[in-house]
PDB file of N, CA and C in Angstrom:
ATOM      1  N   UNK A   1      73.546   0.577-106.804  1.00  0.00           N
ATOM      2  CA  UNK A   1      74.942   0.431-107.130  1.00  0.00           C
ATOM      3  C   UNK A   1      75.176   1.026-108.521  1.00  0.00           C
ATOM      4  N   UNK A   2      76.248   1.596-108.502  1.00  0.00           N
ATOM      5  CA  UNK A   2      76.783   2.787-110.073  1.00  0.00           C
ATOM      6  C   UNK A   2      77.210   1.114-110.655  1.00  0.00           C
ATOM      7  N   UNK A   3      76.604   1.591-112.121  1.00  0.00           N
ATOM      8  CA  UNK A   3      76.906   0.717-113.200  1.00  0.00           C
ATOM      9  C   UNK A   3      77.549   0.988-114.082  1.00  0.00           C
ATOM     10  N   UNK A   4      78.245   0.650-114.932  1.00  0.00           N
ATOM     11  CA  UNK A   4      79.305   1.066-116.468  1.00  0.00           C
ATOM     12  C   UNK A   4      78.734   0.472-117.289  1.00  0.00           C
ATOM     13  N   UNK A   5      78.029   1.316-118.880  1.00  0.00           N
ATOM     14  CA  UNK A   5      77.519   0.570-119.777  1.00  0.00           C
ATOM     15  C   UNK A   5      78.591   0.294-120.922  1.00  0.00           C
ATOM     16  N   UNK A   6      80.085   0.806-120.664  1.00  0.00           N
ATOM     17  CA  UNK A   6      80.902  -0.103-121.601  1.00  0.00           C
ATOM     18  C   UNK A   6      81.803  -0.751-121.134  1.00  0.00           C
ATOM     19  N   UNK A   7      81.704  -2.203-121.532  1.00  0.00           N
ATOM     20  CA  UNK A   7      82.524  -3.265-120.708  1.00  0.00           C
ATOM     21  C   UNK A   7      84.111  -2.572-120.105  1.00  0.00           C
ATOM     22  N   UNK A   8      84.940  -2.349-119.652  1.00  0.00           N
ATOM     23  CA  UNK A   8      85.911  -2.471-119.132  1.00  0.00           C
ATOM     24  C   UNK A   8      86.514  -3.901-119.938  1.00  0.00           C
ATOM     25  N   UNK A   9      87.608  -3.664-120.212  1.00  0.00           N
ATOM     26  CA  UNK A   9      88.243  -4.929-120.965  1.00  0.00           C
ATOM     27  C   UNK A   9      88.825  -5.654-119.734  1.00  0.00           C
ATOM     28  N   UNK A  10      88.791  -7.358-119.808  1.00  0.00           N
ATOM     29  CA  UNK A  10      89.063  -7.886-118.572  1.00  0.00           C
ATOM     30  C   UNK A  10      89.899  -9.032-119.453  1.00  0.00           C
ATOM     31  N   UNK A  11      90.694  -9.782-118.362  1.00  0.00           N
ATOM     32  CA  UNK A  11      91.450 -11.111-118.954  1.00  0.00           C
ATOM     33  C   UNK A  11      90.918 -12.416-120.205  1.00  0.00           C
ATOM     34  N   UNK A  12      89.181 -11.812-119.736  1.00  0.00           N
ATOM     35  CA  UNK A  12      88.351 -12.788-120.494  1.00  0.00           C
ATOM     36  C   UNK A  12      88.442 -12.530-121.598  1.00  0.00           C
ATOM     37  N   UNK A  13      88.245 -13.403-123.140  1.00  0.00           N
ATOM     38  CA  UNK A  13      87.919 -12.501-124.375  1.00  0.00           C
ATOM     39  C   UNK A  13      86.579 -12.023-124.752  1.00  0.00           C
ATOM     40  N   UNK A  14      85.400 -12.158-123.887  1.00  0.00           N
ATOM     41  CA  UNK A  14      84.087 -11.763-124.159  1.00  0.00           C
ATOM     42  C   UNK A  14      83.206 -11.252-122.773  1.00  0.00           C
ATOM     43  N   UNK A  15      83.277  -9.824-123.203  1.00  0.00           N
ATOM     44  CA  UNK A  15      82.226  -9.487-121.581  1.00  0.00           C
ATOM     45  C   UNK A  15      80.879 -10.089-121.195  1.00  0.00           C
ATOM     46  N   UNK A  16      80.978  -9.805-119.975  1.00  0.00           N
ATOM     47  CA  UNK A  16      79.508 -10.746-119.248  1.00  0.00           C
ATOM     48  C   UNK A  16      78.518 -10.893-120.798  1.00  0.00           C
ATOM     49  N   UNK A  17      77.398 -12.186-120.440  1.00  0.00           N
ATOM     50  CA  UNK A  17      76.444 -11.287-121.246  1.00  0.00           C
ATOM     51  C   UNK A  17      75.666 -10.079-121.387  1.00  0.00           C
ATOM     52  N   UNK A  18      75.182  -9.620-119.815  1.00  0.00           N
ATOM     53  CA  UNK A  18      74.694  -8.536-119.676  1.00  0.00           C
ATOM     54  C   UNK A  18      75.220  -7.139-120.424  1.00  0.00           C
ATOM     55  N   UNK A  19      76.677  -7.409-120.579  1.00  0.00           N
ATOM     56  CA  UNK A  19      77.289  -6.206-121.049  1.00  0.00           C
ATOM     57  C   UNK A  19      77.196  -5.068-120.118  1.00  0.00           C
ATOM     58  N   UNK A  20      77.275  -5.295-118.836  1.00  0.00           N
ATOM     59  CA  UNK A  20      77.317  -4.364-117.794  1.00  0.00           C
ATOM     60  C   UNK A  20      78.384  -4.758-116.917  1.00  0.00           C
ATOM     61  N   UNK A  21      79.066  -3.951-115.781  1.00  0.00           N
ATOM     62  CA  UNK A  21      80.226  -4.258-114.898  1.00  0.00           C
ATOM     63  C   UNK A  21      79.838  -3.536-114.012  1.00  0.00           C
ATOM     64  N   UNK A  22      80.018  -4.207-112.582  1.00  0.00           N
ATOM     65  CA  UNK A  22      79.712  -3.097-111.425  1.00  0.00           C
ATOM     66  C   UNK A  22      81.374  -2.178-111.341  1.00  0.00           C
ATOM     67  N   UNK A  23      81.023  -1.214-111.129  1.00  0.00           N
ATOM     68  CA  UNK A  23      81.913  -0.053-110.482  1.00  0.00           C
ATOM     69  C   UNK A  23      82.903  -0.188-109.651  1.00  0.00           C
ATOM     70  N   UNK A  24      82.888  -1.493-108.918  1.00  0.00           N
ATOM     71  CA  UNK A  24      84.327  -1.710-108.110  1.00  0.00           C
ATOM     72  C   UNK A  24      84.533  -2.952-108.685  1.00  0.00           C
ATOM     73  N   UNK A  25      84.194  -3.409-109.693  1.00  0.00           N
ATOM     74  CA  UNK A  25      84.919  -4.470-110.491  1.00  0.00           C
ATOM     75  C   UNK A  25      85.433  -4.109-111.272  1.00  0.00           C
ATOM     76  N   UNK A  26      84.984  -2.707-111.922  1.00  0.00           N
ATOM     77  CA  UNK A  26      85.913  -2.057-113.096  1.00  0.00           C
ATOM     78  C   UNK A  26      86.837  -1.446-112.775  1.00  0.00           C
ATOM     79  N   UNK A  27      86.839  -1.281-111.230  1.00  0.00           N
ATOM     80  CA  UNK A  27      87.757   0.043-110.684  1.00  0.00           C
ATOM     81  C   UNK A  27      89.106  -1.166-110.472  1.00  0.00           C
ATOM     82  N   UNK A  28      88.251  -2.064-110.078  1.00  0.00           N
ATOM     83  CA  UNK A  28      89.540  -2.941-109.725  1.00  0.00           C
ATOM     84  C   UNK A  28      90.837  -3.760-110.870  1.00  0.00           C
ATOM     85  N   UNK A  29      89.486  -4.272-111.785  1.00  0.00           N
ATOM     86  CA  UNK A  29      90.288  -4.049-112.936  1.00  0.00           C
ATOM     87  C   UNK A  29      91.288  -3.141-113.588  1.00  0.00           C
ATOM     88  N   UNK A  30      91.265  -2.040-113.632  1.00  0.00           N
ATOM     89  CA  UNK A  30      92.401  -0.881-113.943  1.00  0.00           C
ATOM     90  C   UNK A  30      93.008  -1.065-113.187  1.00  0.00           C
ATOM     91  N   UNK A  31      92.697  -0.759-111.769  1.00  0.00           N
ATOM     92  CA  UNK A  31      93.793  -0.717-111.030  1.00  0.00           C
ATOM     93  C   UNK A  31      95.026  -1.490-110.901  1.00  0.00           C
ATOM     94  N   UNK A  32      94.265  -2.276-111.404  1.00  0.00           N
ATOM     95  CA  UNK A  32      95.374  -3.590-111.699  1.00  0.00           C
ATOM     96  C   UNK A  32      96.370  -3.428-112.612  1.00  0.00           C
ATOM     97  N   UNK A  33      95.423  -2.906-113.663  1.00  0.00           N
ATOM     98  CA  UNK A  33      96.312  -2.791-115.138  1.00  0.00           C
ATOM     99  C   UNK A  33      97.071  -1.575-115.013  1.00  0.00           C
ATOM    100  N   UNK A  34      96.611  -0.902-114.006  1.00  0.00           N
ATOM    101  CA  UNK A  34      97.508   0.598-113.640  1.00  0.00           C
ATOM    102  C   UNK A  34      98.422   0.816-112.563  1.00  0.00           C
ATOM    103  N   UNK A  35      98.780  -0.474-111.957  1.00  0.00           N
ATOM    104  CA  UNK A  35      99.632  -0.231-110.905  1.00  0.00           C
ATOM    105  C   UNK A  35      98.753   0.316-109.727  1.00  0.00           C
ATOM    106  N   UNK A  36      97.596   0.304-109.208  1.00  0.00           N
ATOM    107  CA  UNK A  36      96.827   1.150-108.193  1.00  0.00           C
ATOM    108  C   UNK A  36      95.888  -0.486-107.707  1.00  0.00           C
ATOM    109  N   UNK A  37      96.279  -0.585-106.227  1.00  0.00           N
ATOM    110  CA  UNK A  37      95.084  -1.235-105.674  1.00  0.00           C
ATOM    111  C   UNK A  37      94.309  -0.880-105.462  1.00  0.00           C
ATOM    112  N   UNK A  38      93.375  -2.184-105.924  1.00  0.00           N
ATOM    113  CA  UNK A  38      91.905  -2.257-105.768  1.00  0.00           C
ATOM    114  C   UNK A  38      90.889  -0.932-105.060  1.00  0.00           C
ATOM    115  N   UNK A  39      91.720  -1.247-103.727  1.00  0.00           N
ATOM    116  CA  UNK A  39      91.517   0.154-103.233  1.00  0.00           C
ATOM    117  C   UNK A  39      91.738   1.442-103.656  1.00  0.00           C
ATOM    118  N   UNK A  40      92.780   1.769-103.923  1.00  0.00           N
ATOM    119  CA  UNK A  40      93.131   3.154-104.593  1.00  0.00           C
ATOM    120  C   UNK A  40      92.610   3.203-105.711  1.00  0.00           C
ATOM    121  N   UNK A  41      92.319   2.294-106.589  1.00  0.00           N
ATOM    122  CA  UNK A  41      91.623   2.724-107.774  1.00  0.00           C
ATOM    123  C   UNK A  41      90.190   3.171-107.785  1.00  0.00           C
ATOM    124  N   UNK A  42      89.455   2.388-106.484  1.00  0.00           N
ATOM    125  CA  UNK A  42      88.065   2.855-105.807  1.00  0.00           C
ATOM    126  C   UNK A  42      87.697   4.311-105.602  1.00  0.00           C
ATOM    127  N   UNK A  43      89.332   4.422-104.975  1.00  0.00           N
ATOM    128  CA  UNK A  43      89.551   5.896-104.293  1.00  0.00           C
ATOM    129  C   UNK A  43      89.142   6.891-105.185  1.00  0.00           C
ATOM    130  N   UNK A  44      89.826   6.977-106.145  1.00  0.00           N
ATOM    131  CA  UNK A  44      90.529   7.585-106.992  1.00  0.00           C
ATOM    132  C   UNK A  44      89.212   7.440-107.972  1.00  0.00           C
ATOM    133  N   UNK A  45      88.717   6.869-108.409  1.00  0.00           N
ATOM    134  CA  UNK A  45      87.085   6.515-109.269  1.00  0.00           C
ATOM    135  C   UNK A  45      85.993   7.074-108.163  1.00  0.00           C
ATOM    136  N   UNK A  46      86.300   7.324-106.816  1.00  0.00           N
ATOM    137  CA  UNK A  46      85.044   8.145-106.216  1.00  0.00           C
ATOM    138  C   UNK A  46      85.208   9.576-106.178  1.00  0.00           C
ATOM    139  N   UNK A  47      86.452  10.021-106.551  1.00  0.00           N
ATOM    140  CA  UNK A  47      87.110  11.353-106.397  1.00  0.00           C
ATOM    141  C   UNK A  47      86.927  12.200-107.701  1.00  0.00           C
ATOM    142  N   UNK A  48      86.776  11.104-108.643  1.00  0.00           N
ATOM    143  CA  UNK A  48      86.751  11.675-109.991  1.00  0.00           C
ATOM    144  C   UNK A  48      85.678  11.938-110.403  1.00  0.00           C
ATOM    145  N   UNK A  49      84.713  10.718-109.610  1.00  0.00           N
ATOM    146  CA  UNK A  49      82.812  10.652-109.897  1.00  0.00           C
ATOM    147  C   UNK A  49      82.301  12.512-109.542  1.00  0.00           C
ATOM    148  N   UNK A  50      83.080  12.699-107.829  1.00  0.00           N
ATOM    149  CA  UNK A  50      82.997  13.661-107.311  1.00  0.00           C
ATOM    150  C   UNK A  50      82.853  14.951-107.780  1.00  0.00           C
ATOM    151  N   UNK A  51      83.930  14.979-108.645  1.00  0.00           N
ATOM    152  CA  UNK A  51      84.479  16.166-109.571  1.00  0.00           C
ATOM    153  C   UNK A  51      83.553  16.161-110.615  1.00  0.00           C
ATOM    154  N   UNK A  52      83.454  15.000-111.384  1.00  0.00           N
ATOM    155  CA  UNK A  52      82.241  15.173-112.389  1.00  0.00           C
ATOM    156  C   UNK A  52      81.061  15.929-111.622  1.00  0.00           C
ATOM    157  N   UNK A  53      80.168  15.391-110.915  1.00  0.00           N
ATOM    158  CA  UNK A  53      79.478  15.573-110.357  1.00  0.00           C
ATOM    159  C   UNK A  53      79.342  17.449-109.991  1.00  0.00           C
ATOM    160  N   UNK A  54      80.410  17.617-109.938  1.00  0.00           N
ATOM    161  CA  UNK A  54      80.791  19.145-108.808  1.00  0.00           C
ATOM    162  C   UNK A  54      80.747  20.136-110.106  1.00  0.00           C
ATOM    163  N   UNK A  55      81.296  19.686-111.076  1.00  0.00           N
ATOM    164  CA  UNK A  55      81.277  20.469-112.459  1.00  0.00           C
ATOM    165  C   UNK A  55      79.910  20.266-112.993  1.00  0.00           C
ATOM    166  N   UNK A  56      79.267  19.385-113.231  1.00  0.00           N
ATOM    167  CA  UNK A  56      77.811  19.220-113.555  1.00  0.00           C
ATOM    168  C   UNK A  56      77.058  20.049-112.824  1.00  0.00           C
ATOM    169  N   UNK A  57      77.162  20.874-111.410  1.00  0.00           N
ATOM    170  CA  UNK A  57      76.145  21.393-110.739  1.00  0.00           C
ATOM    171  C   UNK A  57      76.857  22.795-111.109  1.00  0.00           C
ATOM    172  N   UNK A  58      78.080  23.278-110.964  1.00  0.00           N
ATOM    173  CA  UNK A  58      78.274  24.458-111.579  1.00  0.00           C
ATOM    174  C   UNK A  58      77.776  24.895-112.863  1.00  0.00           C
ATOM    175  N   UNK A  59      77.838  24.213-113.953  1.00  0.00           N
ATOM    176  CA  UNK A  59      77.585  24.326-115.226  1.00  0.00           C
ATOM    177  C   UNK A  59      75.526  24.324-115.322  1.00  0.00           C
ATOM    178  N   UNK A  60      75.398  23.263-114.388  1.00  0.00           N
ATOM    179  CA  UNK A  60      73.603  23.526-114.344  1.00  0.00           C
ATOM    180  C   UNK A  60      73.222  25.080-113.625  1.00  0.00           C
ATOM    181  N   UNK A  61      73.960  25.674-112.255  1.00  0.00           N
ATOM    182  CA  UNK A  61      73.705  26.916-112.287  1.00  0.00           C
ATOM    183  C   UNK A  61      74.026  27.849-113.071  1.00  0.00           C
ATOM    184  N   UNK A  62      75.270  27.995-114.264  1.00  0.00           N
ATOM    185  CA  UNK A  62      74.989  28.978-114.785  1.00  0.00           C
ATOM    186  C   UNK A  62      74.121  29.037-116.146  1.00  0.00           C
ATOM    187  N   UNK A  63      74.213  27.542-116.515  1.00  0.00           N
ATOM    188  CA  UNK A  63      72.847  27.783-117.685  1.00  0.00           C
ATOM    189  C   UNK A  63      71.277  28.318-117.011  1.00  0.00           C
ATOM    190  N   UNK A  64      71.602  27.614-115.581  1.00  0.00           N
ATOM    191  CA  UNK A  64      70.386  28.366-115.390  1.00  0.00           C
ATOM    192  C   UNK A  64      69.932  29.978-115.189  1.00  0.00           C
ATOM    193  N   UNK A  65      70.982  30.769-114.712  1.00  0.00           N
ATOM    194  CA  UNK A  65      71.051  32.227-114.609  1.00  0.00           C
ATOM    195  C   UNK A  65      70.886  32.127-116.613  1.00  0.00           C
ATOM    196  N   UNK A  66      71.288  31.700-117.135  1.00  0.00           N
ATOM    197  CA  UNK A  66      71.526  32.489-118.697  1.00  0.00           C
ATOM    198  C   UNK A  66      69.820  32.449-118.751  1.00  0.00           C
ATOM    199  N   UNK A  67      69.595  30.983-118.790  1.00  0.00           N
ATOM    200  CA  UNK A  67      68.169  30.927-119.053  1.00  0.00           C
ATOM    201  C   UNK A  67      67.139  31.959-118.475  1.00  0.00           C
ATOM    202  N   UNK A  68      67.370  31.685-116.820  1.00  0.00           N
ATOM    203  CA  UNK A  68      66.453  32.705-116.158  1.00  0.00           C
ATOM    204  C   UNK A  68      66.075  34.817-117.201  1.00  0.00           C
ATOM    205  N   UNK A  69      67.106  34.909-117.923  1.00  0.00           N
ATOM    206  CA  UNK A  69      67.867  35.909-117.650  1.00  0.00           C
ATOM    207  C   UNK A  69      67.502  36.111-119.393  1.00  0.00           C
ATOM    208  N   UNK A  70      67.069  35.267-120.112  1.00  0.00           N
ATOM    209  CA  UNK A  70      66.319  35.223-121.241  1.00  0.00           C
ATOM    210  C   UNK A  70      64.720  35.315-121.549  1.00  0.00           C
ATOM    211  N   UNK A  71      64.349  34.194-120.304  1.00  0.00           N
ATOM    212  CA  UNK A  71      63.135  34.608-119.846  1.00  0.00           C
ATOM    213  C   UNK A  71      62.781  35.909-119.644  1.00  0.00           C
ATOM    214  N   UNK A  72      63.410  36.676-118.458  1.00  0.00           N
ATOM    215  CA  UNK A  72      62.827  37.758-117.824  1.00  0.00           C
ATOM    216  C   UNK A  72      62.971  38.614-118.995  1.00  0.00           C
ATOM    217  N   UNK A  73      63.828  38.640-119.855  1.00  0.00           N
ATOM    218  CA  UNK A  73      63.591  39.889-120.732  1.00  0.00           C
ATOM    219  C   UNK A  73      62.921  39.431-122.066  1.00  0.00           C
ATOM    220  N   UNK A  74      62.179  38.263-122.206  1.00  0.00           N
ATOM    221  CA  UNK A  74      61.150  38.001-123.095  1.00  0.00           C
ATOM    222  C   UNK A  74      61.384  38.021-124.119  1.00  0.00           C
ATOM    223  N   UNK A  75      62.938  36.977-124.693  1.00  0.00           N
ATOM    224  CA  UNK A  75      63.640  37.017-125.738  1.00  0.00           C
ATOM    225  C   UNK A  75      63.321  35.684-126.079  1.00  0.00           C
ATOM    226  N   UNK A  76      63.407  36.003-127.521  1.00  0.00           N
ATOM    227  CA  UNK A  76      62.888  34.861-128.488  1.00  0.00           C
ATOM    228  C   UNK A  76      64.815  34.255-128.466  1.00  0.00           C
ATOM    229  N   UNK A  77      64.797  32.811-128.883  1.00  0.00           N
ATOM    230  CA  UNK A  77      65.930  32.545-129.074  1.00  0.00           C
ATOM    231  C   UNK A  77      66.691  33.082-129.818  1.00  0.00           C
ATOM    232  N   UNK A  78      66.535  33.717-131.032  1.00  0.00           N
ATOM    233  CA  UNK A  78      67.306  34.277-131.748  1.00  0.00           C
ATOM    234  C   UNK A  78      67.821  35.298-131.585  1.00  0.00           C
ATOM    235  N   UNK A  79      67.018  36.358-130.800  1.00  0.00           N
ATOM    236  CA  UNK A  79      67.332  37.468-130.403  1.00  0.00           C
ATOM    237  C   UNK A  79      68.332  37.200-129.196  1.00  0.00           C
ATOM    238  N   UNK A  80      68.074  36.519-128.324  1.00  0.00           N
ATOM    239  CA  UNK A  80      69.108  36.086-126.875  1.00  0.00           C
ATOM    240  C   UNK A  80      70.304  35.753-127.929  1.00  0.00           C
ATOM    241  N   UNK A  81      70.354  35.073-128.873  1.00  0.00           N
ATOM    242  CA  UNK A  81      71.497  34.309-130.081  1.00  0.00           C
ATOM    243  C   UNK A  81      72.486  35.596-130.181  1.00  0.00           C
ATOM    244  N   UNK A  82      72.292  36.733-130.934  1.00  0.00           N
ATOM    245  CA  UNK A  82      72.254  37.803-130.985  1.00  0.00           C
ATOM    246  C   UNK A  82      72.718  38.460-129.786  1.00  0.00           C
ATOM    247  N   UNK A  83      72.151  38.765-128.899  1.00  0.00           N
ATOM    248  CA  UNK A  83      73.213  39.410-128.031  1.00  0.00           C
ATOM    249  C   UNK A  83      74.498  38.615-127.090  1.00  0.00           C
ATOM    250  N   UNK A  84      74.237  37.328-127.142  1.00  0.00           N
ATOM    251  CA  UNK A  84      74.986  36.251-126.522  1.00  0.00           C
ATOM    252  C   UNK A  84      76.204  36.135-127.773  1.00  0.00           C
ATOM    253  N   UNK A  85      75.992  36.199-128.477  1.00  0.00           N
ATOM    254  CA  UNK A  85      76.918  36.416-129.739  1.00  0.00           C
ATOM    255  C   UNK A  85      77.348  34.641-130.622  1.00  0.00           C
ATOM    256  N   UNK A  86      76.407  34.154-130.160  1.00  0.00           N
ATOM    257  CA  UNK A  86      76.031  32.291-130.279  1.00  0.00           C
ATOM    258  C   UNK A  86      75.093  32.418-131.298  1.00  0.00           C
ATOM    259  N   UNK A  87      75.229  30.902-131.845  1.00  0.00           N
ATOM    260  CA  UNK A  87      73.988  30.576-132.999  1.00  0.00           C
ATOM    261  C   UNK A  87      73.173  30.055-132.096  1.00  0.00           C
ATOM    262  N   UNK A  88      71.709  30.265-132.801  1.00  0.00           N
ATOM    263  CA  UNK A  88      70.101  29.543-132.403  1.00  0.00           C
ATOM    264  C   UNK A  88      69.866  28.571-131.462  1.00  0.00           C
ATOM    265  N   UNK A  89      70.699  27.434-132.260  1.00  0.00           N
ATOM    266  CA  UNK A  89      70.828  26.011-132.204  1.00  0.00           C
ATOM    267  C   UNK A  89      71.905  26.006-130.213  1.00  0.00           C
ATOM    268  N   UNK A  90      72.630  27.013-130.415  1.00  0.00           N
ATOM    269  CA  UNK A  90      73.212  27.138-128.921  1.00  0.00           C
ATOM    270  C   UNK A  90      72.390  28.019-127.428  1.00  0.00           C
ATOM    271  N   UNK A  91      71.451  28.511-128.127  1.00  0.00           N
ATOM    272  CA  UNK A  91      70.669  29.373-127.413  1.00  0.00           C
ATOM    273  C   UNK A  91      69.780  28.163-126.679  1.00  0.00           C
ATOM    274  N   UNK A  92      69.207  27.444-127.487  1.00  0.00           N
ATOM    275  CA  UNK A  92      68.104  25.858-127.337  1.00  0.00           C
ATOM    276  C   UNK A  92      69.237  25.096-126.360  1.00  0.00           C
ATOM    277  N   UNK A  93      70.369  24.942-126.879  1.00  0.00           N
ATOM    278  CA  UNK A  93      71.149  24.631-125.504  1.00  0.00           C
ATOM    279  C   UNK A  93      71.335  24.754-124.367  1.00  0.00           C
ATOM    280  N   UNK A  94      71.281  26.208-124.446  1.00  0.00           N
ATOM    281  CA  UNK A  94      70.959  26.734-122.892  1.00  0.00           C
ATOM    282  C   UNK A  94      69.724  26.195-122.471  1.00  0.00           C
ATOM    283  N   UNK A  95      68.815  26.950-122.951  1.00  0.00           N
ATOM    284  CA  UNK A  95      67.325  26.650-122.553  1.00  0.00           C
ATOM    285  C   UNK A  95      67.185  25.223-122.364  1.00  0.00           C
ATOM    286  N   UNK A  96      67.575  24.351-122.851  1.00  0.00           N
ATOM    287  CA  UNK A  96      67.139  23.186-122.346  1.00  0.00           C
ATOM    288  C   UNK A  96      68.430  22.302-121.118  1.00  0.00           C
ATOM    289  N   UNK A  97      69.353  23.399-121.457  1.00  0.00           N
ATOM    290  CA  UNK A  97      69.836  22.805-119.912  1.00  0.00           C
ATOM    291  C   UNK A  97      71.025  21.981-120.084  1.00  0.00           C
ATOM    292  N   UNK A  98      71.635  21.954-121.404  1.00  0.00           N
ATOM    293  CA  UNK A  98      72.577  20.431-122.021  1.00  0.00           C
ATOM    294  C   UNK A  98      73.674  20.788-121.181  1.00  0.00           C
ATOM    295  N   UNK A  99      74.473  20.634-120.412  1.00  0.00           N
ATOM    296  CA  UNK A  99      75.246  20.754-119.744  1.00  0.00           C
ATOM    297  C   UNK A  99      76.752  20.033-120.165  1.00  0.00           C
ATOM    298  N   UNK A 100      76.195  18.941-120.693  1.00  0.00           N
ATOM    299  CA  UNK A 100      77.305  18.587-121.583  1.00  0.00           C
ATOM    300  C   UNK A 100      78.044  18.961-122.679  1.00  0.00           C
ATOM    301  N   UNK A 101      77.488  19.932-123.622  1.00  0.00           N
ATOM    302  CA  UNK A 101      77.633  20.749-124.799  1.00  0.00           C
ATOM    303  C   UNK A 101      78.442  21.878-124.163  1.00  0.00           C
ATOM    304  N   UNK A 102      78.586  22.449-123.359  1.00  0.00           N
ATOM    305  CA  UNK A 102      79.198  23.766-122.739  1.00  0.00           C
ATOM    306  C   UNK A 102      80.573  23.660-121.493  1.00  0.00           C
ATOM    307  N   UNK A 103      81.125  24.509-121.959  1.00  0.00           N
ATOM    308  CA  UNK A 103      82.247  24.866-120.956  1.00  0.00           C
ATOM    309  C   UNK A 103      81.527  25.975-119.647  1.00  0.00           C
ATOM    310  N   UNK A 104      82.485  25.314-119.071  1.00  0.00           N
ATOM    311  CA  UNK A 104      82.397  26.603-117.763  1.00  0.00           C
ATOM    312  C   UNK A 104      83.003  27.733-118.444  1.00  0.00           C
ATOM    313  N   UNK A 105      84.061  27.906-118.912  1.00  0.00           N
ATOM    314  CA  UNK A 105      84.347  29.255-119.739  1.00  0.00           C
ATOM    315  C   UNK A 105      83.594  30.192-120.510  1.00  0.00           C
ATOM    316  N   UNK A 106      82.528  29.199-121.143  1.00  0.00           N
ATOM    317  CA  UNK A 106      82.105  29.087-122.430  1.00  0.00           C
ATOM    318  C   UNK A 106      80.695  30.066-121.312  1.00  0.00           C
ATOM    319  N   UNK A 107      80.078  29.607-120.715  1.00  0.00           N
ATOM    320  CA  UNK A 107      79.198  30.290-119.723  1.00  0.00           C
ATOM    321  C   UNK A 107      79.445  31.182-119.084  1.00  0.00           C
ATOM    322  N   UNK A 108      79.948  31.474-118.522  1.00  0.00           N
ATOM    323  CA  UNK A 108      81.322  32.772-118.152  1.00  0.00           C
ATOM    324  C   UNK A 108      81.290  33.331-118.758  1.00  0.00           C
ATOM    325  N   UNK A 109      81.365  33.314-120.469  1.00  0.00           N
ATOM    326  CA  UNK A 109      81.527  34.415-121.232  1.00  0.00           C
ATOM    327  C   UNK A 109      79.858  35.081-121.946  1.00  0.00           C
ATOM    328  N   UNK A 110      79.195  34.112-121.995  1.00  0.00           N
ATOM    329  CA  UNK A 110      78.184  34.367-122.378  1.00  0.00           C
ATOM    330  C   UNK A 110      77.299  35.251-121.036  1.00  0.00           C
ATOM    331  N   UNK A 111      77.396  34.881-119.903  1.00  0.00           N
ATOM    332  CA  UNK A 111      76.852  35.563-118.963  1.00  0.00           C
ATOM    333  C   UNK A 111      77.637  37.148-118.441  1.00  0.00           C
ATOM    334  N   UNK A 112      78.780  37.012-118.937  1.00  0.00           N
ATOM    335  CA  UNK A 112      79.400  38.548-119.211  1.00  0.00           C
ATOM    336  C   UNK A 112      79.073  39.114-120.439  1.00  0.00           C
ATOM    337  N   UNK A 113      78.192  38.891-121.761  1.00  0.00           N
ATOM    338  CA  UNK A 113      77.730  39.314-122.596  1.00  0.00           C
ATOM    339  C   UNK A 113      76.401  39.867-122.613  1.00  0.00           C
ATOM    340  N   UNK A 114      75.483  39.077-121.430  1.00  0.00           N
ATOM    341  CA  UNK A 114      74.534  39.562-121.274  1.00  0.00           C
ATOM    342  C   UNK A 114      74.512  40.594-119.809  1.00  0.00           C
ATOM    343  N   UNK A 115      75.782  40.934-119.570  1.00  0.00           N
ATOM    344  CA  UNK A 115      75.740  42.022-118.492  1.00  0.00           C
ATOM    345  C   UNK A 115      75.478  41.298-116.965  1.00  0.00           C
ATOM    346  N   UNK A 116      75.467  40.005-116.672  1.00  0.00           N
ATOM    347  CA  UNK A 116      75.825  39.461-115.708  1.00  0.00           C
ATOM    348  C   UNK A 116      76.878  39.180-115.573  1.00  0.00           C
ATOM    349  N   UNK A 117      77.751  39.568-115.006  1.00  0.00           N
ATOM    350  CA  UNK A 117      79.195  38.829-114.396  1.00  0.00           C
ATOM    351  C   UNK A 117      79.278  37.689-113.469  1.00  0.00           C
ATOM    352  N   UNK A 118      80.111  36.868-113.403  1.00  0.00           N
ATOM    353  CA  UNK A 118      80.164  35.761-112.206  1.00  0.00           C
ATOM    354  C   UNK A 118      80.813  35.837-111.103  1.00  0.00           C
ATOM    355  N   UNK A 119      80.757  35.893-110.153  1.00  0.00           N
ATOM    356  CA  UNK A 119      81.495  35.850-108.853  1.00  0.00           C
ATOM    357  C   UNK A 119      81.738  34.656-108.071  1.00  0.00           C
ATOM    358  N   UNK A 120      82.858  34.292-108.078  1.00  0.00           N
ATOM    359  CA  UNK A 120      83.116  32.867-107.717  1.00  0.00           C
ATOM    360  C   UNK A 120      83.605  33.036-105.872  1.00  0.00           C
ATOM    361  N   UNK A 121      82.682  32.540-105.454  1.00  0.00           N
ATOM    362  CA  UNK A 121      83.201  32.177-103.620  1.00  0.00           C
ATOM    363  C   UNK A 121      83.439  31.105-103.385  1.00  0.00           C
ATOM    364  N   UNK A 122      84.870  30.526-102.867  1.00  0.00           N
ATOM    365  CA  UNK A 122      85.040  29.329-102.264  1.00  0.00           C
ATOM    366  C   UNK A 122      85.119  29.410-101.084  1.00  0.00           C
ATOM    367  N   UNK A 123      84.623  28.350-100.737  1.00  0.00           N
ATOM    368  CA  UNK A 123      84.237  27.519 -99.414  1.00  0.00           C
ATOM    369  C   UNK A 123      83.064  28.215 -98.433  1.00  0.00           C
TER     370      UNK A 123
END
């Protein structure tokens, strides 16, 4: 079961002790406070998980083409820094994959710097 490690504020004045909330207790909570039942707020919190989720795997394939694509041409970070037109410290980003630190744009542009372009197919 998906867990939330920051309380959701509830009617109570002090969260569980655990300091944890399951996922359709928090969903339900808002929903409340947002005009959305229980249900729809479920909805609507699995749709969004979704999307996170869907952007996290885009953003992991194109760091991974950058990476791959640093490798094969046997570039030290600084030098990849350098033609990516990024500092050091963002190159180690790639390479290690932070997915959170980067835009989809932001990858997009860097993979049109190194002479890969992206081609986007839906469905």
């Amino acid at each position: 079961m998906d867990r939330v490690l920051t309380p959701a504020q509830t009617n109570t004045s002090s969260p569980p002790a655990c300091g944890l909330f399951d996922v359709r207790q928090a969903a339900s909570i808002i929903g409340r406070r947002s005009g959305f039942s229980a249900e729809e707020a479920t909805r609507l919190h699995a749709a969004s998980r979704q999307q996170i989720n869907d952007t996290r795997r885009l953003k992991e394939q194109l760091l991974s083409a950058l990476a791959e694509w640093i490798t094969q041409h046997h570039l030290k970070q600084a030098e990849a820094a350098k033609i990516m037109r990024v500092s050091r410290p963002r190159v180690s980003d790639v390479v290690n994959k932070k997915t959170e630190k980067f835009t989809i744009d932001a990858l997009v542009e860097m993979l049109s710097r190194v002479g890969e372009p992206v081609r986007l197919a839906i469905g």
